[in-house]
Protein backbone atom coordinates (compact mmCIF):
# COMPACT_ATOMS: atom_id res chain seq x y z
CA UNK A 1 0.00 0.00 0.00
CA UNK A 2 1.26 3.22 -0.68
CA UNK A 3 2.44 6.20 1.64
CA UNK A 4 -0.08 8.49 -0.60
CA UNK A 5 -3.09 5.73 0.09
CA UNK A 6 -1.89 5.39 3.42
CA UNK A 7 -2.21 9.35 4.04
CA UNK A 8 -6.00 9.38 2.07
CA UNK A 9 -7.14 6.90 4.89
CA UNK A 10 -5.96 9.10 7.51
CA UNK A 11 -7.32 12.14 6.23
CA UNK A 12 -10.53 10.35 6.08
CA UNK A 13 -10.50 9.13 9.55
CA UNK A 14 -9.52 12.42 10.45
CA UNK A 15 -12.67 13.69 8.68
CA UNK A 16 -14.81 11.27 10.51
CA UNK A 17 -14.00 12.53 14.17
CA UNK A 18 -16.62 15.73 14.31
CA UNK A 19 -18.99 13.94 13.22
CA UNK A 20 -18.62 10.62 15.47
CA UNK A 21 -18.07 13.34 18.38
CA UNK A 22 -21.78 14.91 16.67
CA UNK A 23 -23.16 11.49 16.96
CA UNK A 24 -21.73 9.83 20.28
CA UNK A 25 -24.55 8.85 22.48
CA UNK A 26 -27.11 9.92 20.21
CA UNK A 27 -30.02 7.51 18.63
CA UNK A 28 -29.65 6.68 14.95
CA UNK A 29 -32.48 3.99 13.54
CA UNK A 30 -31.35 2.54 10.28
CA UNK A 31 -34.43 1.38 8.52
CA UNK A 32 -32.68 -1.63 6.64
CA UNK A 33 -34.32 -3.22 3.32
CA UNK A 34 -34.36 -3.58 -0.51
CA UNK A 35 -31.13 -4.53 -2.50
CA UNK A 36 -29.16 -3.91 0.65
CA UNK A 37 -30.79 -7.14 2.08
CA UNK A 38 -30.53 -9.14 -0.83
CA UNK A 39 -26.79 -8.60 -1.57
CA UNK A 40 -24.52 -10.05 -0.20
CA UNK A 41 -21.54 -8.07 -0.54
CA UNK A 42 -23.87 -4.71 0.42
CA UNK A 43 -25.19 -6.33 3.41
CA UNK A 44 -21.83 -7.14 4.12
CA UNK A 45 -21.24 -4.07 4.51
CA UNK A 46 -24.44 -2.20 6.14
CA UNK A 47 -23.62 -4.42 9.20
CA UNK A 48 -20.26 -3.50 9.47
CA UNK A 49 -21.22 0.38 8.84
CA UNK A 50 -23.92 -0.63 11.41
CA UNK A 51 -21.06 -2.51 14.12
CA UNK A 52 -18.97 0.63 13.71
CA UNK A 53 -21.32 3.12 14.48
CA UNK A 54 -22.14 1.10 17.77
CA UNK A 55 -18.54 0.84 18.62
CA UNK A 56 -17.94 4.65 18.40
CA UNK A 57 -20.77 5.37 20.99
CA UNK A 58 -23.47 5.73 18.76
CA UNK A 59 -26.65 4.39 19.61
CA UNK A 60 -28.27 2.46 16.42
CA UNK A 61 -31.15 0.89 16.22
CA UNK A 62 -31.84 -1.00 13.08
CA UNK A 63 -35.46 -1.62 11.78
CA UNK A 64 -36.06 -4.40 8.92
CA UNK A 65 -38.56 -5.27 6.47
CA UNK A 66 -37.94 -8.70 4.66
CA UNK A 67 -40.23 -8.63 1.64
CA UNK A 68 -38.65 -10.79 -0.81
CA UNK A 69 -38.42 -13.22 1.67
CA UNK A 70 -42.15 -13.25 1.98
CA UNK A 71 -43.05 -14.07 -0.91
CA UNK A 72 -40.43 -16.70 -1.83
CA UNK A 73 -41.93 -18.29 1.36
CA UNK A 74 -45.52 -17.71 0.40
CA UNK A 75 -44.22 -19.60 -3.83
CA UNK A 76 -43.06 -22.30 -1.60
CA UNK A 77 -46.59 -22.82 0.26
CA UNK A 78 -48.72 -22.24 -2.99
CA UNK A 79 -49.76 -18.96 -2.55
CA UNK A 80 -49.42 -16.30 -4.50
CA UNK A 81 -48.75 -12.40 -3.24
CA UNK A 82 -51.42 -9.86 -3.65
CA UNK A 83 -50.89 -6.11 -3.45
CA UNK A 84 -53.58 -3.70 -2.79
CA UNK A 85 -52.52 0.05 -3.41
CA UNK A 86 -48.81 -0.87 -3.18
CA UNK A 87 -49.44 -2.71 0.31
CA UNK A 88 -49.06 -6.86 0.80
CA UNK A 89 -52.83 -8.06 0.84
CA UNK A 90 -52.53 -10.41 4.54
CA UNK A 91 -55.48 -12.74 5.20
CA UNK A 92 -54.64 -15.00 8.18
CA UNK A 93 -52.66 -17.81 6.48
CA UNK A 94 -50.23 -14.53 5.06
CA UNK A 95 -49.87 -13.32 8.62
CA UNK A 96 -48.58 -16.53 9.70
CA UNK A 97 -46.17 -16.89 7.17
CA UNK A 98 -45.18 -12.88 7.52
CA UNK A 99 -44.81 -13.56 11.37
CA UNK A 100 -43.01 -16.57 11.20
CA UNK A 101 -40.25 -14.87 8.61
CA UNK A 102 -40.11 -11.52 9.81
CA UNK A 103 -39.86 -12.55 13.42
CA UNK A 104 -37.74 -15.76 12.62
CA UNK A 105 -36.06 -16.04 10.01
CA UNK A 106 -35.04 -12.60 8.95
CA UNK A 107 -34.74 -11.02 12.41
CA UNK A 108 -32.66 -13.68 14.01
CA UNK A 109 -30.43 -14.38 10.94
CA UNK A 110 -30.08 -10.75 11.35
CA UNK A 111 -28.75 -10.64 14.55
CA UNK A 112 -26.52 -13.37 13.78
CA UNK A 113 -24.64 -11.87 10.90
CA UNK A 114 -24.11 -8.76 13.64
CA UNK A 115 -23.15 -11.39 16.25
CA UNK A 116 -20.86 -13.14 14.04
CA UNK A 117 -19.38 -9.92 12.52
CA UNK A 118 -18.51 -8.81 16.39
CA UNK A 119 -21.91 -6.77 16.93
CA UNK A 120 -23.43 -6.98 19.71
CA UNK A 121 -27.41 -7.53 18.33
CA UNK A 122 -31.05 -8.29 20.01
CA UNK A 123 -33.52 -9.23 17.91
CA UNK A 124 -37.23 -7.85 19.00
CA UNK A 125 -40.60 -7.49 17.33
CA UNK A 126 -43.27 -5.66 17.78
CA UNK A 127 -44.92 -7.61 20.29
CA UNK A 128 -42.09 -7.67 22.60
CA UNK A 129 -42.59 -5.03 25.60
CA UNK A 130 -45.56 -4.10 23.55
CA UNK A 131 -43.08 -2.11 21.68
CA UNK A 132 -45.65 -2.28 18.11
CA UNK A 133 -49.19 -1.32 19.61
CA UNK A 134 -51.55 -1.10 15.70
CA UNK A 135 -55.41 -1.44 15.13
CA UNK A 136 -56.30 -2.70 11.83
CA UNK A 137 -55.64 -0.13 9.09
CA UNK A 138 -58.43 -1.03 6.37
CA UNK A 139 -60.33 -4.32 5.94
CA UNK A 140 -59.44 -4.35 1.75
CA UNK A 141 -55.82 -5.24 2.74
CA UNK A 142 -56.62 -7.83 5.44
CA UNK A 143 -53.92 -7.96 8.53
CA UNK A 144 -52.56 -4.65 8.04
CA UNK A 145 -52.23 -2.35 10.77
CA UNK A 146 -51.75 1.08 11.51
CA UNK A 147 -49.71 2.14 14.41
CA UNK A 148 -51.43 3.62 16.97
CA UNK A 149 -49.03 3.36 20.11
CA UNK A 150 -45.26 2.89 20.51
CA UNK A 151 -43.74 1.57 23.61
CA UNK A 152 -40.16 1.92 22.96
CA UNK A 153 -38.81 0.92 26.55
CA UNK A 154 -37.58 -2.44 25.68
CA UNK A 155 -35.72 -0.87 22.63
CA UNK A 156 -34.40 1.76 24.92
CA UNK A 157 -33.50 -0.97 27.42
CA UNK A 158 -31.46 -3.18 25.10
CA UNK A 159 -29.34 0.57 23.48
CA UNK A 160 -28.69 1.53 27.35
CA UNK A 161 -27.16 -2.01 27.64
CA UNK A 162 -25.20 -1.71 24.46
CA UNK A 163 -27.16 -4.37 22.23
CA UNK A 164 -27.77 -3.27 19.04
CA UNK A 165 -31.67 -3.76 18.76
CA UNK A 166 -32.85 -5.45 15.61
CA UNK A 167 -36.83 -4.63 15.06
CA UNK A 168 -38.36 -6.76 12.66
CA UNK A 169 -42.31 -5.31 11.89
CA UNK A 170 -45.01 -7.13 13.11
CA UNK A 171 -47.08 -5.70 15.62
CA UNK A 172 -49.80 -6.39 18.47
CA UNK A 173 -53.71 -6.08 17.92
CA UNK A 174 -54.81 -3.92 20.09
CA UNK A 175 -58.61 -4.40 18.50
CA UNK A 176 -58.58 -7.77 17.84
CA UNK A 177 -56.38 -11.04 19.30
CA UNK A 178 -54.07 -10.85 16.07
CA UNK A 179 -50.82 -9.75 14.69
CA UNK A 180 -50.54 -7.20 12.15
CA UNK A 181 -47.87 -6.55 9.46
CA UNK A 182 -46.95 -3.05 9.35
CA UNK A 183 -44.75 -1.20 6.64
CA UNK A 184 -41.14 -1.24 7.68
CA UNK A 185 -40.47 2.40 6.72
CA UNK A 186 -43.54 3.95 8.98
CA UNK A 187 -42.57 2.09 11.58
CA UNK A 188 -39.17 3.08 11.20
CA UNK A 189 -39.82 6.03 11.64
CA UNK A 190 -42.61 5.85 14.53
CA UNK A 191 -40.06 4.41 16.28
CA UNK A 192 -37.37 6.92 15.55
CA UNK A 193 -39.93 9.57 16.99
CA UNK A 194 -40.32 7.54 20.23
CA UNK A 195 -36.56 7.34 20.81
CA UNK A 196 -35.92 10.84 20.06
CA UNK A 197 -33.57 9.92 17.46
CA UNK A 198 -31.10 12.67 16.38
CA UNK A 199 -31.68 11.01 12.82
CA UNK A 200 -33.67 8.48 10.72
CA UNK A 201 -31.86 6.95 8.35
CA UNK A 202 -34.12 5.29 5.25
CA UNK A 203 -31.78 2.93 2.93
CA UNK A 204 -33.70 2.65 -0.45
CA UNK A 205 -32.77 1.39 -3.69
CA UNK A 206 -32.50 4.61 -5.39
CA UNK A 207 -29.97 7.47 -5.04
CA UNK A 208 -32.56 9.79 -3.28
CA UNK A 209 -35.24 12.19 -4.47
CA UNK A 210 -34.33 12.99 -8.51
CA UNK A 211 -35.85 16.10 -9.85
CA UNK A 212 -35.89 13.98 -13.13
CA UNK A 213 -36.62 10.14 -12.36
CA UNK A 214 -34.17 9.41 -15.66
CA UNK A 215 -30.95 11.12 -14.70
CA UNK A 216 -29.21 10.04 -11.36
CA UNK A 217 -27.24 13.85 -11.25
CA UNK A 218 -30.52 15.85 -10.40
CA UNK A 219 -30.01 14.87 -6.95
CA UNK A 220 -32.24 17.00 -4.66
CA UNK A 221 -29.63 16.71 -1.69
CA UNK A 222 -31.92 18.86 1.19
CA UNK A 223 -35.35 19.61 1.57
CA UNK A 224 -37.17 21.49 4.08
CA UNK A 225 -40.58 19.37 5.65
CA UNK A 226 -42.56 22.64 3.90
CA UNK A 227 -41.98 21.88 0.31
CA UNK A 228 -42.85 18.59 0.64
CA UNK A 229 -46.85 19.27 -0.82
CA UNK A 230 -45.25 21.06 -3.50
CA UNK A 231 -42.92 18.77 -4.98
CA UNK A 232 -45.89 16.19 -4.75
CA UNK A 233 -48.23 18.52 -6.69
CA UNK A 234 -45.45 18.96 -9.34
CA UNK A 235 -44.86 14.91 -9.84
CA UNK A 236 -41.31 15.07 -8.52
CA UNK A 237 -42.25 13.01 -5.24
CA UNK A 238 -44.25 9.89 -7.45
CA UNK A 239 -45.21 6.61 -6.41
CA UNK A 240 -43.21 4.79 -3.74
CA UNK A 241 -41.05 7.72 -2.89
CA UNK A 242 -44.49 9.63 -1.50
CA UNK A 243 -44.99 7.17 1.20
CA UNK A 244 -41.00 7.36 2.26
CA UNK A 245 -41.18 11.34 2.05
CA UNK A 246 -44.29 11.21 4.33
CA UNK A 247 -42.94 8.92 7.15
CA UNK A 248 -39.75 11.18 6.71
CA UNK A 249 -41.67 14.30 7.39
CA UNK A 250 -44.23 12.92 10.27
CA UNK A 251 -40.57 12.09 12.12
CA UNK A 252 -38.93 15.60 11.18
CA UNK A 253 -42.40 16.73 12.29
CA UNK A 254 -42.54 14.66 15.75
CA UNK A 255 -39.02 15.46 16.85
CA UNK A 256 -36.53 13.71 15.05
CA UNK A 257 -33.96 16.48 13.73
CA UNK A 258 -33.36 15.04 10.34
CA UNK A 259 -34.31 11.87 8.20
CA UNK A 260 -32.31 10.89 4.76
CA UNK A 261 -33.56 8.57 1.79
CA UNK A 262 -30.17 6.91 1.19
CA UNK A 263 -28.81 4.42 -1.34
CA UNK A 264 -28.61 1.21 0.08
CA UNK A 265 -26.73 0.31 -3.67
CA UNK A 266 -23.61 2.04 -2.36
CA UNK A 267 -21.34 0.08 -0.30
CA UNK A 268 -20.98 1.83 3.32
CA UNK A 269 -23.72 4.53 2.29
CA UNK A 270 -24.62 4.40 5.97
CA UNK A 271 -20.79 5.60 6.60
CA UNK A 272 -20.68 8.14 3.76
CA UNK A 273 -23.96 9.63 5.24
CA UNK A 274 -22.87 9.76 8.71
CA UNK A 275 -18.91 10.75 9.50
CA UNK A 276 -18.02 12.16 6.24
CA UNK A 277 -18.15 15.95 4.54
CA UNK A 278 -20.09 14.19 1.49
CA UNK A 279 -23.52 13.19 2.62
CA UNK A 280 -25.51 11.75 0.14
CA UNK A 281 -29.00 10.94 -0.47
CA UNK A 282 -31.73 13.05 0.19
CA UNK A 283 -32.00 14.53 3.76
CA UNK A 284 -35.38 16.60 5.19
CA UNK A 285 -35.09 18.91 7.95
């Protein structure tokens, strides 16, 4: 390795140390899905952006979808996926099968990559502690629940004890004797707001909020909560990016100082985002 490479890595630990001392002892909740998941190489490396982060003092909670893995399970059984409006259609026999992976397999194999990697992971759901409290959200997509009540104790409990807490999102009827399944990124961000996280972190699979959809370099890097409405009226925020933005600004909104639609495409995005000058991705304030 060179003395000239050698002096780059330097410099950009160097760079790193405001924002680590920024970040020390504060709450950061990763919301961790997509092609970040699915990779190996990238989820590789979100857990070891995600084991350095906790080793420098900061406080990360990670929150997990594990759609893909749904419905491969769901081929296996017979039983084909249904979306209403964007949102998994869950009868009963879908809940179970939802349940089983997100609180099973994807949550605990989860916590054992962190484990294994030198983390030092929990896995939770919603229905431990009562931390997920949701009523059902509309009959016309089944088992899906709204959040009405977050009881983040047991997630504060396992950060003041230095676990790394690994939500997977599931949550308790409180209306009926059920489980619901709850969108990863809303209650990502429910649960930032309950921690009083200094930042929400969403990792997506696209570079952020693009002024035009077709060319990657019309980045919009920072937007305030207000222009939100506006950017939605003009087509800019389309489609699956509207229900990100909006759980980005009810968090901004509720407390949280910022919240960032990140790449989960670029190796150590998390990293990039975090301790460096860069930043990337789309942050709302």
């Amino acid at each position: 390795m060179s003395f000239n490479h050698e002096m780059d890595r330097a410099t950009v630990l160097a760079e790193a140390l405001p924002y680590i001392q920024k970040y020390t002892g504060k709450t950061v909740v990763v919301k961790y899905g997509g092609n970040a998941m699915i990779s190996e190489e990238l989820r590789h490396a979100v857990i070891s952006d995600i084991i350095l982060l906790s080793l420098v003092g900061i406080r990360v909670a990670v929150v997990h979808g594990g759609g893909p893995e749904i419905s491969g399970m769901l081929k296996k059984i017979g039983k084909e996926s249904k979306f209403v409006d964007g949102l998994r259609y869950t009868d009963e026999e879908t809940m179970d099968i939802v349940q089983q992976i997100l609180c099973g397999k994807v949550n605990k194999d989860l916590v054992a990559t962190l484990n294994r990697m030198g983390g030092k992971a929990l896995g939770l759901c919603g229905m431990d502690g009562a931390l997920f409290q949701a009523k059902c959200l509309d009959d016309k997509y089944g088992q899906v629940g709204e959040i009405i009540k977050v009881d983040a104790g047991v997630v504060e409990d396992a950060l003041n004890n230095g676990y790394i807490p690994v939500v997977s999102t599931v949550a308790q009827g409180v209306d009926a004797e059920c489980s619901y399944n709850i969108n990863a990124d809303t209650a990502a961000a429910k649960l930032a707001t309950a921690l009083g996280a200094e930042r929400l972190i969403l990792l997506t699979d696209v570079r952020g909020l693009l002024r035009d959809p077709k060319d990657e370099n019309t980045l919009i890097p920072d937007v305030h909560i207000s222009q939100v409405p506006e950017l939605v009226q003009d087509g800019i925020i389309s489609g699956g990016m509207i229900p990100k933005m909006e759980c980005c600004v009810e968090a901004v909104r509720s407390g949280v100082n910022s919240a960032v639609i990140i790449d989960g495409r670029v190796p150590h995005s998390i990293l990039i985002e975090l301790l460096s000058d860069e930043g990337i991705g789309t942050m709302l304030h």
